[in-house]
C-alpha atoms as a PDB file:
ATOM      1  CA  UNK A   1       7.549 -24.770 -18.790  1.00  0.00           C
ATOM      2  CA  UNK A   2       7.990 -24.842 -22.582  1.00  0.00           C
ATOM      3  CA  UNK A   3      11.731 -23.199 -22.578  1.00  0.00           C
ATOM      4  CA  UNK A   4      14.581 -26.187 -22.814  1.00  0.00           C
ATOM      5  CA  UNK A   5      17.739 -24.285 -23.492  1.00  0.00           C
ATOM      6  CA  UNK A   6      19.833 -23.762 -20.428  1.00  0.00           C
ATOM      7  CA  UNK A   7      20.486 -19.757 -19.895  1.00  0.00           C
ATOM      8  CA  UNK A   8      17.473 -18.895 -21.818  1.00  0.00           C
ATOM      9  CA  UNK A   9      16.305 -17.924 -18.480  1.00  0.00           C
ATOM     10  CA  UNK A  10      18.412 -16.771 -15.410  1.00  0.00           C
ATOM     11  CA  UNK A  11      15.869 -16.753 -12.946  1.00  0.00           C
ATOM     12  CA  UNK A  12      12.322 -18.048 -12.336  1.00  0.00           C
ATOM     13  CA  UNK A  13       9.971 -16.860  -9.574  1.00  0.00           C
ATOM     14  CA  UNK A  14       7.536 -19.482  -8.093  1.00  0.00           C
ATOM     15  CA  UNK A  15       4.655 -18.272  -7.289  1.00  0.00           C
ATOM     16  CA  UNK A  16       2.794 -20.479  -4.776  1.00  0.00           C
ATOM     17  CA  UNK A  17      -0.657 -18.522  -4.925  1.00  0.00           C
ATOM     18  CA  UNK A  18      -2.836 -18.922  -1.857  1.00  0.00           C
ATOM     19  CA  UNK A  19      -0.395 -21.131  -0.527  1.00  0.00           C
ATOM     20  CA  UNK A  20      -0.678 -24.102  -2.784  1.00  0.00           C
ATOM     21  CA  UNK A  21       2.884 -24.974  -4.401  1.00  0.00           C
ATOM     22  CA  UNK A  22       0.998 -26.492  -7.770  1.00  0.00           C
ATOM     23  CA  UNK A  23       3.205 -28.967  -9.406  1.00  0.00           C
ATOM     24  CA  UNK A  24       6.132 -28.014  -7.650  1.00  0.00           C
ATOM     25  CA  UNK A  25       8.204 -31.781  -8.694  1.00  0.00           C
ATOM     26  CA  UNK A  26       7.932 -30.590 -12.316  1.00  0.00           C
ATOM     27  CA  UNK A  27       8.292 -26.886 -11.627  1.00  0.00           C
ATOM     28  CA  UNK A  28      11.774 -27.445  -9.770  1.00  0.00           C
ATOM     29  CA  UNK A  29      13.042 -30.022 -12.245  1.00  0.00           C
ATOM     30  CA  UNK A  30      12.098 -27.869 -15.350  1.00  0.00           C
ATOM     31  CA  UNK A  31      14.058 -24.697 -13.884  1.00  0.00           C
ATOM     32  CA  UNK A  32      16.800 -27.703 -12.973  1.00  0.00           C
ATOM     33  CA  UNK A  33      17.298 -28.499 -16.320  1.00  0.00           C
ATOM     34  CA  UNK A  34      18.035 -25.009 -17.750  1.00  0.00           C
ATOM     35  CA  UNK A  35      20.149 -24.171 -14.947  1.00  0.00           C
ATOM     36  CA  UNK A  36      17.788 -21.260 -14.019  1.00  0.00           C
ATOM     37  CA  UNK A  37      18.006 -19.660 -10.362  1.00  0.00           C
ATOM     38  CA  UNK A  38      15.170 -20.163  -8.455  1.00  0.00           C
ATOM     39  CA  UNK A  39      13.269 -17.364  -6.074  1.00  0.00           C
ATOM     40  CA  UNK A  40       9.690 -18.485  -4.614  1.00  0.00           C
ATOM     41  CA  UNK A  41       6.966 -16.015  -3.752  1.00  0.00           C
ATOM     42  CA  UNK A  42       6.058 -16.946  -0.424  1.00  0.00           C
ATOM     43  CA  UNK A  43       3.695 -14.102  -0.110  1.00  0.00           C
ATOM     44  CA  UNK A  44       0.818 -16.643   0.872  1.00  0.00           C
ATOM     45  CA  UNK A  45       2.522 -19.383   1.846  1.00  0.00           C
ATOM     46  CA  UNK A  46       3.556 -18.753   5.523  1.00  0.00           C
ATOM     47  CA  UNK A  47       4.220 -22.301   7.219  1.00  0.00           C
ATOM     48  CA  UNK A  48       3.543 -24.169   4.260  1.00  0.00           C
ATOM     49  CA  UNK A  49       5.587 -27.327   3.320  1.00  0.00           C
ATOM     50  CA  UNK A  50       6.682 -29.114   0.215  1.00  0.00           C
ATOM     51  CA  UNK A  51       7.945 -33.124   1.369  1.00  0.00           C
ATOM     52  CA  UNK A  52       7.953 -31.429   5.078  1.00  0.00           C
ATOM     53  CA  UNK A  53      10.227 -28.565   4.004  1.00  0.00           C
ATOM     54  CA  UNK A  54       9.240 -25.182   4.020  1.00  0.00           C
ATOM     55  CA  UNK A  55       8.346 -23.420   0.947  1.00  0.00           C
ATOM     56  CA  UNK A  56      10.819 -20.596   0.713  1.00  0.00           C
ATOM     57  CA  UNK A  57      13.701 -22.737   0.911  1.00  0.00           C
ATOM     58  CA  UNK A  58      13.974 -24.481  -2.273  1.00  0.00           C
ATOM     59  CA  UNK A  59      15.479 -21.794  -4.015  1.00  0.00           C
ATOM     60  CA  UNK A  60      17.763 -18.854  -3.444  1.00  0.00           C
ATOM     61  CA  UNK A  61      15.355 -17.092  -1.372  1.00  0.00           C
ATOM     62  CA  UNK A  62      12.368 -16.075  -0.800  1.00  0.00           C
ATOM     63  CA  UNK A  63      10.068 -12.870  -1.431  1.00  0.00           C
ATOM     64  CA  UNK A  64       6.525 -11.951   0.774  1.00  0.00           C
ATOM     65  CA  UNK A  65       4.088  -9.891   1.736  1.00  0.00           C
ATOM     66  CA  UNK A  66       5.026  -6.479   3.356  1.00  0.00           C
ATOM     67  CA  UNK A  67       8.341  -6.507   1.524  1.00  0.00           C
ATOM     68  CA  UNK A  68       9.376  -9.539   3.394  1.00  0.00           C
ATOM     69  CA  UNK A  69      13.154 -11.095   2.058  1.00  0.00           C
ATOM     70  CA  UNK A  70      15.041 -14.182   3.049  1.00  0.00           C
ATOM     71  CA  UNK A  71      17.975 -15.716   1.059  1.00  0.00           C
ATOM     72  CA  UNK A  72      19.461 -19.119   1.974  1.00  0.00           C
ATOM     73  CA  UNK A  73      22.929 -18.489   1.612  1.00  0.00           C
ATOM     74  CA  UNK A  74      25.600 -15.975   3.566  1.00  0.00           C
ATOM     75  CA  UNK A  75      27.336 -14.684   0.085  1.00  0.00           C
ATOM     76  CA  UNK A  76      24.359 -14.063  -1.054  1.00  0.00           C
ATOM     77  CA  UNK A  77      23.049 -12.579   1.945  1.00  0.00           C
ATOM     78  CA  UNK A  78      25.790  -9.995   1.534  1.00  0.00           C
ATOM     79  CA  UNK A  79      25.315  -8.832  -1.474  1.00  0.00           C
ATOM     80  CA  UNK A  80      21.333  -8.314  -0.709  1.00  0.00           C
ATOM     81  CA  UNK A  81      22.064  -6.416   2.164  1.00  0.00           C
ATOM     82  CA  UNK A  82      24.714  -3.865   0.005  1.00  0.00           C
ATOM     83  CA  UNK A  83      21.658  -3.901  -2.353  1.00  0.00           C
ATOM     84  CA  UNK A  84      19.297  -2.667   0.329  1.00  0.00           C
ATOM     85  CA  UNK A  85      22.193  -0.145   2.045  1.00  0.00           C
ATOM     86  CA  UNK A  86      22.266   1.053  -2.065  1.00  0.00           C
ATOM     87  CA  UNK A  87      18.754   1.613  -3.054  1.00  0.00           C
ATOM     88  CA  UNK A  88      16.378   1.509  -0.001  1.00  0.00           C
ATOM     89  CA  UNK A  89      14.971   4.606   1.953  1.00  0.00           C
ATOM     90  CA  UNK A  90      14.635   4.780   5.337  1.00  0.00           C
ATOM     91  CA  UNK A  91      10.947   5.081   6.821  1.00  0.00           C
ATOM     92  CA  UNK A  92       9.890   8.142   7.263  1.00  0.00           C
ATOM     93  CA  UNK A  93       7.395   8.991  10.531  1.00  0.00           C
ATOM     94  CA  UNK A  94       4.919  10.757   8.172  1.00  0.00           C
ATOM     95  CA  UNK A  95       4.487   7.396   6.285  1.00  0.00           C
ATOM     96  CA  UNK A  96       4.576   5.348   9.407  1.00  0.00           C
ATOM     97  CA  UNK A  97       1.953   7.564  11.489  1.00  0.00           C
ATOM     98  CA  UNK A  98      -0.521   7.059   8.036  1.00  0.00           C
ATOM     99  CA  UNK A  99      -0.238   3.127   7.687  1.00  0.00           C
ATOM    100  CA  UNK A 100      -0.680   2.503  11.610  1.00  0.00           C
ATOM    101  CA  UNK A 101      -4.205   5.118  11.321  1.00  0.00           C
ATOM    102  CA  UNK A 102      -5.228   2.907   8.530  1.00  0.00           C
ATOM    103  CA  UNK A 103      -4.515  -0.219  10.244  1.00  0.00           C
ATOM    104  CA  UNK A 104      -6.411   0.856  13.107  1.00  0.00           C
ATOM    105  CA  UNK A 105      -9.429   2.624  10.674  1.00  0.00           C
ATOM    106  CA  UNK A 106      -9.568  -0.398   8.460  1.00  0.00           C
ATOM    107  CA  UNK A 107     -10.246  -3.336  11.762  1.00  0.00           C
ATOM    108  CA  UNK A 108     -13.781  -1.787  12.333  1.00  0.00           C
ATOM    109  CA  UNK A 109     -14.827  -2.852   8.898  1.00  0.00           C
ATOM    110  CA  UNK A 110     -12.884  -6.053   8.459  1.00  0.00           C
ATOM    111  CA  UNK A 111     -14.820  -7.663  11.091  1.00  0.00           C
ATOM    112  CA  UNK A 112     -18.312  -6.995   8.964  1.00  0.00           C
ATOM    113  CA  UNK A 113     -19.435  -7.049   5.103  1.00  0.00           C
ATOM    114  CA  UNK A 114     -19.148  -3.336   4.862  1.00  0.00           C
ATOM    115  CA  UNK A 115     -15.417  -3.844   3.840  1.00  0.00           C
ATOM    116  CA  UNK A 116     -16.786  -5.844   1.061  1.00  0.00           C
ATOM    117  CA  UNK A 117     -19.100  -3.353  -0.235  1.00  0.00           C
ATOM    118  CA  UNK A 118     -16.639  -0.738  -0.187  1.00  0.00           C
ATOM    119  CA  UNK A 119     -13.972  -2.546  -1.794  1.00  0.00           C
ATOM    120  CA  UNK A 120     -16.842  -3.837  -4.319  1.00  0.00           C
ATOM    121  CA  UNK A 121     -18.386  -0.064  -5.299  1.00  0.00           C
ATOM    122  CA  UNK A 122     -14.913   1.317  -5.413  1.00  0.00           C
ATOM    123  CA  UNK A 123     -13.663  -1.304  -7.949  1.00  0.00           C
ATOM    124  CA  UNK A 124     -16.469  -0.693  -9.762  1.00  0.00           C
ATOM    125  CA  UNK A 125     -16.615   3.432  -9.348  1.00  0.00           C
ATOM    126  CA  UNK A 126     -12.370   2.933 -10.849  1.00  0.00           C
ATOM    127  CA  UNK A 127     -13.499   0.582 -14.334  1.00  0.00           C
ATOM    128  CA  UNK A 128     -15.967   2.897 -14.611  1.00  0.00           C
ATOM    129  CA  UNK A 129     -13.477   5.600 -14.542  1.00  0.00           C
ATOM    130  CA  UNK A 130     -15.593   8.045 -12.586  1.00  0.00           C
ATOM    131  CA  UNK A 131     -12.060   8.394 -10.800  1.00  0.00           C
ATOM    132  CA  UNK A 132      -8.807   6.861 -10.225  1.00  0.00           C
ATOM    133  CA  UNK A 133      -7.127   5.955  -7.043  1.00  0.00           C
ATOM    134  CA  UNK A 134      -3.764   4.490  -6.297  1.00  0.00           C
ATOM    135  CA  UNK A 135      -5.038   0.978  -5.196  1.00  0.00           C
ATOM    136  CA  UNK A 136      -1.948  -0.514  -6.892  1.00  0.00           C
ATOM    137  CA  UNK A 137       1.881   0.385  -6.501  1.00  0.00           C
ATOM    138  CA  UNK A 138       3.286   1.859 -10.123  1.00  0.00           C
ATOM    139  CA  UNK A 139       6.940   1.317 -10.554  1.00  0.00           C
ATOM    140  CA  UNK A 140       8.590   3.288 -12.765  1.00  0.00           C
ATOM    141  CA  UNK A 141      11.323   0.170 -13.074  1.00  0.00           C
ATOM    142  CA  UNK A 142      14.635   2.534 -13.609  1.00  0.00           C
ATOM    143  CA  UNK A 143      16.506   1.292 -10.275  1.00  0.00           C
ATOM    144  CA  UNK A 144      13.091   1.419  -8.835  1.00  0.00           C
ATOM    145  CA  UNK A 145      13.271   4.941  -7.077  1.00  0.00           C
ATOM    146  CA  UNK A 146      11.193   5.811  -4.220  1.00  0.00           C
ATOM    147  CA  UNK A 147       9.628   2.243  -4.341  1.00  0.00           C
ATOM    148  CA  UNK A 148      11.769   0.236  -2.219  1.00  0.00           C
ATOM    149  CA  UNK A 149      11.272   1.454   2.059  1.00  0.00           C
ATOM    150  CA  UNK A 150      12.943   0.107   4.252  1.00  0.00           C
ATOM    151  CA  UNK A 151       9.938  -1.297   7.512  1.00  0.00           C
ATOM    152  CA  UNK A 152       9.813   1.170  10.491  1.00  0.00           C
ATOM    153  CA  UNK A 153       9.635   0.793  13.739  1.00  0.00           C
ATOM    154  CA  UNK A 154       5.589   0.496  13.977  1.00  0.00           C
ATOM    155  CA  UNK A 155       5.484  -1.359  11.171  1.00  0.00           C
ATOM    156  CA  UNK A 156       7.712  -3.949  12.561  1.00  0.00           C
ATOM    157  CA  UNK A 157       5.706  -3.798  15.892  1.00  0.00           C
ATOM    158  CA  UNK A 158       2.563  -4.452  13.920  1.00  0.00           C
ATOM    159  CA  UNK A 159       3.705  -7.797  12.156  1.00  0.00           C
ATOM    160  CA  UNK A 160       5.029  -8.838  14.780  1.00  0.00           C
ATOM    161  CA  UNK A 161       2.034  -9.272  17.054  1.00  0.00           C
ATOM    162  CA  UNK A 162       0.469 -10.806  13.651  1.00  0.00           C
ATOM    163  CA  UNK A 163       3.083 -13.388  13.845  1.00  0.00           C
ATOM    164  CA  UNK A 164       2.287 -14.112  17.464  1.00  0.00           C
ATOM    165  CA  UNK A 165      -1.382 -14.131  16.230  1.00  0.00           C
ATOM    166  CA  UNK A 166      -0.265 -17.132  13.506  1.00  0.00           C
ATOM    167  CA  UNK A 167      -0.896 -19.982  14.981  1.00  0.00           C
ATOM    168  CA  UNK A 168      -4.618 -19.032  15.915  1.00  0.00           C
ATOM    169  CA  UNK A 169      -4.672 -17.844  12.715  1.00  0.00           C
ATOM    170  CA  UNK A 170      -3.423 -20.854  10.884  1.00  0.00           C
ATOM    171  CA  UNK A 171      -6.246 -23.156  13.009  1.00  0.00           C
ATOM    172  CA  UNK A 172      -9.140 -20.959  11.549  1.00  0.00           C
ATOM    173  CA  UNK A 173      -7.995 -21.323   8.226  1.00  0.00           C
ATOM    174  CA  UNK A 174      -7.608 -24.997   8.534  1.00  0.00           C
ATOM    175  CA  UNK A 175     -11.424 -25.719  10.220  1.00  0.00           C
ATOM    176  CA  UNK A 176     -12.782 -23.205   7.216  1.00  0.00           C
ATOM    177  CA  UNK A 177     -11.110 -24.715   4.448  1.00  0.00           C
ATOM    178  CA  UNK A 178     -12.007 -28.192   5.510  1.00  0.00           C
ATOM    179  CA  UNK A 179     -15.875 -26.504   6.311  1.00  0.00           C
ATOM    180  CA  UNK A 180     -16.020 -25.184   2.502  1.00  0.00           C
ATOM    181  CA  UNK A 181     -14.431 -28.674   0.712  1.00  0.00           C
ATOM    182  CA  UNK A 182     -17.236 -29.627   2.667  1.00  0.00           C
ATOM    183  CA  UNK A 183     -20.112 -27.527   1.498  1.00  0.00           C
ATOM    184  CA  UNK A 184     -18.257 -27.419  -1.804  1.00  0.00           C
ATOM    185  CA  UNK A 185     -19.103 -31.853  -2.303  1.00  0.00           C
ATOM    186  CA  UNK A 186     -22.536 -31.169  -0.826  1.00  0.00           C
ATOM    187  CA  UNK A 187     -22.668 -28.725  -3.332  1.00  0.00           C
ATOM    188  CA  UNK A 188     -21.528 -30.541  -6.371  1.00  0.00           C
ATOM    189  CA  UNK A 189     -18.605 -28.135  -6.687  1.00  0.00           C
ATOM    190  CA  UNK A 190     -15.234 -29.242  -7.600  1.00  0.00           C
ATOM    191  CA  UNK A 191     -12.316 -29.079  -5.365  1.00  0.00           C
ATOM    192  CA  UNK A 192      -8.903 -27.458  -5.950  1.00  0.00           C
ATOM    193  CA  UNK A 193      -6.462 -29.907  -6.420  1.00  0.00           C
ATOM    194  CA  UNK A 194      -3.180 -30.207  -3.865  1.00  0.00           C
ATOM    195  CA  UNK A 195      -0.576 -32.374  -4.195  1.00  0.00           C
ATOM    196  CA  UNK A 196      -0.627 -35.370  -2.035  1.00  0.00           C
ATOM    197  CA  UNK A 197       3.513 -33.980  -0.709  1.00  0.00           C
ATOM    198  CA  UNK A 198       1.546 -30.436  -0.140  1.00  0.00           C
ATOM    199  CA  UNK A 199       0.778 -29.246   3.503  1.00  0.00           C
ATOM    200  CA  UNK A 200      -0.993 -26.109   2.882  1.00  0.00           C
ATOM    201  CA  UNK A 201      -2.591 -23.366   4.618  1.00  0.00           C
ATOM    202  CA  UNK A 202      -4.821 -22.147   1.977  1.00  0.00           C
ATOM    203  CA  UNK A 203      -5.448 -17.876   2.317  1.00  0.00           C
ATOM    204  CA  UNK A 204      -8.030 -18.182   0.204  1.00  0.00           C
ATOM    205  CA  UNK A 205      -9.869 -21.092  -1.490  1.00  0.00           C
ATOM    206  CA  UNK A 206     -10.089 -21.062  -5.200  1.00  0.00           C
ATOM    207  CA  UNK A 207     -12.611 -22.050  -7.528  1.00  0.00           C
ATOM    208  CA  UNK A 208     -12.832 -22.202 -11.429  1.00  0.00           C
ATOM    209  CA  UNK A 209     -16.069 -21.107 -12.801  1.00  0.00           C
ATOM    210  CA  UNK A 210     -17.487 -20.196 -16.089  1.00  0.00           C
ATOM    211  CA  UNK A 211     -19.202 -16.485 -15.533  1.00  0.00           C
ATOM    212  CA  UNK A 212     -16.319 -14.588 -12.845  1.00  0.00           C
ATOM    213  CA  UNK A 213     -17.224 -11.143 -13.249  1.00  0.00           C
ATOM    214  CA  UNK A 214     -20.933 -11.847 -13.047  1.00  0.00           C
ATOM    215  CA  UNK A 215     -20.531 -14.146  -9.749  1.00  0.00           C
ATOM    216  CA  UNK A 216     -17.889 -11.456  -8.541  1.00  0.00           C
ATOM    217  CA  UNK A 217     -20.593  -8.652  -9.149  1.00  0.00           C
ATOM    218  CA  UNK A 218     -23.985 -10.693  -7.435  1.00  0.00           C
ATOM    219  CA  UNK A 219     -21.428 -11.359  -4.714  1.00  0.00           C
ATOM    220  CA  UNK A 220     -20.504  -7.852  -4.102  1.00  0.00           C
ATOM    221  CA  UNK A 221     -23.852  -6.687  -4.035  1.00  0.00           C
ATOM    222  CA  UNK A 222     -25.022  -8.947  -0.978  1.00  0.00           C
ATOM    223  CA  UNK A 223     -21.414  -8.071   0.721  1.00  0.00           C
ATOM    224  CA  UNK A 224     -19.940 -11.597   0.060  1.00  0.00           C
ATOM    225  CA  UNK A 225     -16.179 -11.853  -0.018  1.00  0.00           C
ATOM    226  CA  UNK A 226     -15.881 -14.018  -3.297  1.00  0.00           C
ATOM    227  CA  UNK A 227     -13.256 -12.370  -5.380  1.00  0.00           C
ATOM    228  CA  UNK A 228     -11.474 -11.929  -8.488  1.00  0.00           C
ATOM    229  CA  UNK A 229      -8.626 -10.154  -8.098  1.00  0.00           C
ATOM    230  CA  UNK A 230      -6.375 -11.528 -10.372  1.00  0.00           C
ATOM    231  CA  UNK A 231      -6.515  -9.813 -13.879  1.00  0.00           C
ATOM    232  CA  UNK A 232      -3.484 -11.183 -15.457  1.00  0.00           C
ATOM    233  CA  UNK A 233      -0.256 -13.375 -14.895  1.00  0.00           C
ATOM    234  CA  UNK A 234       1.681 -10.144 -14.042  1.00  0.00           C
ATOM    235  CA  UNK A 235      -0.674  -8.666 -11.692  1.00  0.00           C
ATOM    236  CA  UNK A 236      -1.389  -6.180 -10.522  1.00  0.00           C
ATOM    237  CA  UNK A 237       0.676  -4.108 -13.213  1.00  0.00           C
ATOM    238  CA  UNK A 238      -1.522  -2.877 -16.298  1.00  0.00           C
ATOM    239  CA  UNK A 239      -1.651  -0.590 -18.983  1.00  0.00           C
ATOM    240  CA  UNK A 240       1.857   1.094 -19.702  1.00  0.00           C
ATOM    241  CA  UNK A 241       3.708  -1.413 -17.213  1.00  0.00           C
ATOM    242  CA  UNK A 242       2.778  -4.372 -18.819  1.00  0.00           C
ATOM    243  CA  UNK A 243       5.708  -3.679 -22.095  1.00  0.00           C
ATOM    244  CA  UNK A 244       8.198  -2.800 -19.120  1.00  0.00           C
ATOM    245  CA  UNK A 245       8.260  -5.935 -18.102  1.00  0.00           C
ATOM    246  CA  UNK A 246       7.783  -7.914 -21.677  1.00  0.00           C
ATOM    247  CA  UNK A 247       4.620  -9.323 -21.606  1.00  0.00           C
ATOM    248  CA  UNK A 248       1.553  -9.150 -24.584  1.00  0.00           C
ATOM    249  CA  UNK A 249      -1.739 -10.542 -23.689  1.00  0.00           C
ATOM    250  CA  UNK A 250      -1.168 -14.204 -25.522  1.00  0.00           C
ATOM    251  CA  UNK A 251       2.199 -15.226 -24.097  1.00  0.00           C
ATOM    252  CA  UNK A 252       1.007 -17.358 -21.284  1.00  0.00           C
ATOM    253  CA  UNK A 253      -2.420 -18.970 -22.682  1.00  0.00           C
ATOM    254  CA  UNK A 254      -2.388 -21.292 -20.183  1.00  0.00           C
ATOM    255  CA  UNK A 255      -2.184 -18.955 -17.026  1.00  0.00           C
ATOM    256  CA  UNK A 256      -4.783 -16.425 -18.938  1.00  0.00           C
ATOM    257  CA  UNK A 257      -7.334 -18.929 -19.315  1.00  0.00           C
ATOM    258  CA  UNK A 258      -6.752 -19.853 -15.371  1.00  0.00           C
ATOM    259  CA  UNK A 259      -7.126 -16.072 -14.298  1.00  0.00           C
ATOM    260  CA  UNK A 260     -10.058 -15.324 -16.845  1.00  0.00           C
ATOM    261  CA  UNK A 261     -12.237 -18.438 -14.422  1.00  0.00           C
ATOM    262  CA  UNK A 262     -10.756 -18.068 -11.087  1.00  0.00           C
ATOM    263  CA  UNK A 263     -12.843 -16.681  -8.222  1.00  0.00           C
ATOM    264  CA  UNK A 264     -11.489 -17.212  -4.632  1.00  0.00           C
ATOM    265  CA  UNK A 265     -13.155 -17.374  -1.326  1.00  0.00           C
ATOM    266  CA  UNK A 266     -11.895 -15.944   1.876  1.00  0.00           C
ATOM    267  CA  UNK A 267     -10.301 -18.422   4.785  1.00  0.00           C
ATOM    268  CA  UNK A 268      -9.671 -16.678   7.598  1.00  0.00           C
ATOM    269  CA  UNK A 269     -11.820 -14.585  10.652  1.00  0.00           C
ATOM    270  CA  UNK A 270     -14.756 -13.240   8.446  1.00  0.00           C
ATOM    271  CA  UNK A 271     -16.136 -16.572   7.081  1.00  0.00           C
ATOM    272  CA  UNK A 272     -18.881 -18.159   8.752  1.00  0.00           C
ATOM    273  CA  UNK A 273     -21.454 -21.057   7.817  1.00  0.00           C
ATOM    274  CA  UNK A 274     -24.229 -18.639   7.132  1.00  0.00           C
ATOM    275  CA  UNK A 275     -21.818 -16.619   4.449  1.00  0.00           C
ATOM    276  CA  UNK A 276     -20.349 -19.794   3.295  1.00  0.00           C
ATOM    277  CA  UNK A 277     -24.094 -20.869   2.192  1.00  0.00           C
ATOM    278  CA  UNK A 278     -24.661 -17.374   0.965  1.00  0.00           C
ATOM    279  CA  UNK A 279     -21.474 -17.489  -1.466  1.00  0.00           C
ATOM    280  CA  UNK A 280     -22.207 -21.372  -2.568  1.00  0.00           C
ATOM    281  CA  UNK A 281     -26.014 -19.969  -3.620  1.00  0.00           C
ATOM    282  CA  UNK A 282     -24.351 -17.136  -5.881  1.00  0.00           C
ATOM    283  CA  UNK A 283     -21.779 -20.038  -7.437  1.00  0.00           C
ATOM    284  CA  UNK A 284     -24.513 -22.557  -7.815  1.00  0.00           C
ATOM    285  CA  UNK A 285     -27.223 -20.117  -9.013  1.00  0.00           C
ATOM    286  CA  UNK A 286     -24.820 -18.729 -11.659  1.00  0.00           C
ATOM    287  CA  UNK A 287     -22.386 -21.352 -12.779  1.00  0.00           C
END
């Protein structure tokens, strides 16, 4: 972080993508020494530790996946829940009834590749704009109407039993990410880099390489799950949303020229060793 003046920024979000908290020592001493608040985007980092405390509660709070919230303090706990009582909708059963049918229609096709070729042809069907879907949220910012929901009562059922699932869960991604550092030094392919006071569960396993979109493409084509999902530092807001929120391709060179090489590989369930070998022979073929 570049900025040195203290209140040139109020608050900085850490992000700790795929679970890995970066250079967290420097992160936390840099927002330190501007007096800037901190909030960490846990969103991938469930039961992942920084010197054997939890990410999420270095900060203020801490933001998730599925509109998760925590705050680690009771005044400020009070005002976030007058915040939510404010602005946040109740669930309605229309919108609960069409998540849990796609939760149940979606299963089928996460436990093969065919979820990979349709999320492959239908990225590729929207930049060719042959149509457009609504495969991102668009906020319209103003008080953020009609975003915010508050979680109903099948929703909350649902994560749940994924929460009893974790620790199942977490062992998978464990054995897979130690199978593909693995294959990835057989390989000749460099590691991502963790910080030795790091203990990660990686969501997915990141790579740098020199030619994304054409690994991303081959990939999708034979139904591997190697992805590039990241398009810029404020993803996944584009086109008009980008000035909302201040930023001009430029203004973070560093995080740009990350996003513009990184591919990522899937940790959990799906990956095998016969798909593992199948993505490193894309990688190695092309990079």
């Amino acid at each position: 972080m570049g900025i040195q003046n203290k209140g040139s920024l109020k608050v900085v979000i850490l992000q700790h993508t795929f679970g890995n908290p970066g250079r967290f020592e420097q992160l936390l001493a840099a927002c330190n020494k501007i007096d800037a608040k901190i909030i960490e985007d846990c969103a991938h980092a469930l039961n992942c530790t920084w010197k054997n405390q939890k990410l999420g509660k270095w900060g203020e709070g801490a933001v998730g996946q599925g509109g998760m919230l925590t705050v680690n303090s009771s005044s400020l706990l009070e005002k976030v829940d007058r915040q939510i009582e404010r602005f946040a909708a109740p669930a309605s059963q229309k919108s609960e009834f069409i998540l849990s049918s796609l939760r149940r229609a979606y299963h089928p096709f996460s436990q093969s590749r065919l979820d990979c070729y349709l999320g492959y042809n239908y990225s590729r069907l929207r930049s060719m704009l042959h149509f457009r879907g609504k495969s991102f949220l668009k906020n319209g910012f103003p008080s953020c109407t009609g975003y915010p929901r508050l979680m109903g009562e099948m929703t909350a059922k649902a994560k749940l039993k994924q929460i009893e699932s974790w620790p199942k869960l977490r062992q998978i991604r464990l054995q897979n990410t130690a199978m593909i550092e693995d294959a990835f030094s057989n390989a000749g392919i460099s590691l991502w880099p963790v910080e030795p006071q790091a203990k990660i569960t990686m969501m997915r396993y990141p790579l740098r390489v020199y030619k994304k979109w054409e690994i991303v493409h081959r990939a999708g084509i034979r139904g591997l799950d190697i992805a590039g999902w990241y398009v810029s530092p404020v993803h996944p807001l584009s086109d008009k949303d980008l000035a909302k929120v201040d930023y001009r391709r430029g203004c973070c060179p560093r995080a740009e020229g990350t996003i513009e090489r990184l591919v990522h590989l899937p940790t959990g369930p799906s990956l095998n060793k016969h798909k593992l070998d199948a993505m490193i022979n894309v990688i190695t073929s092309i990079h």
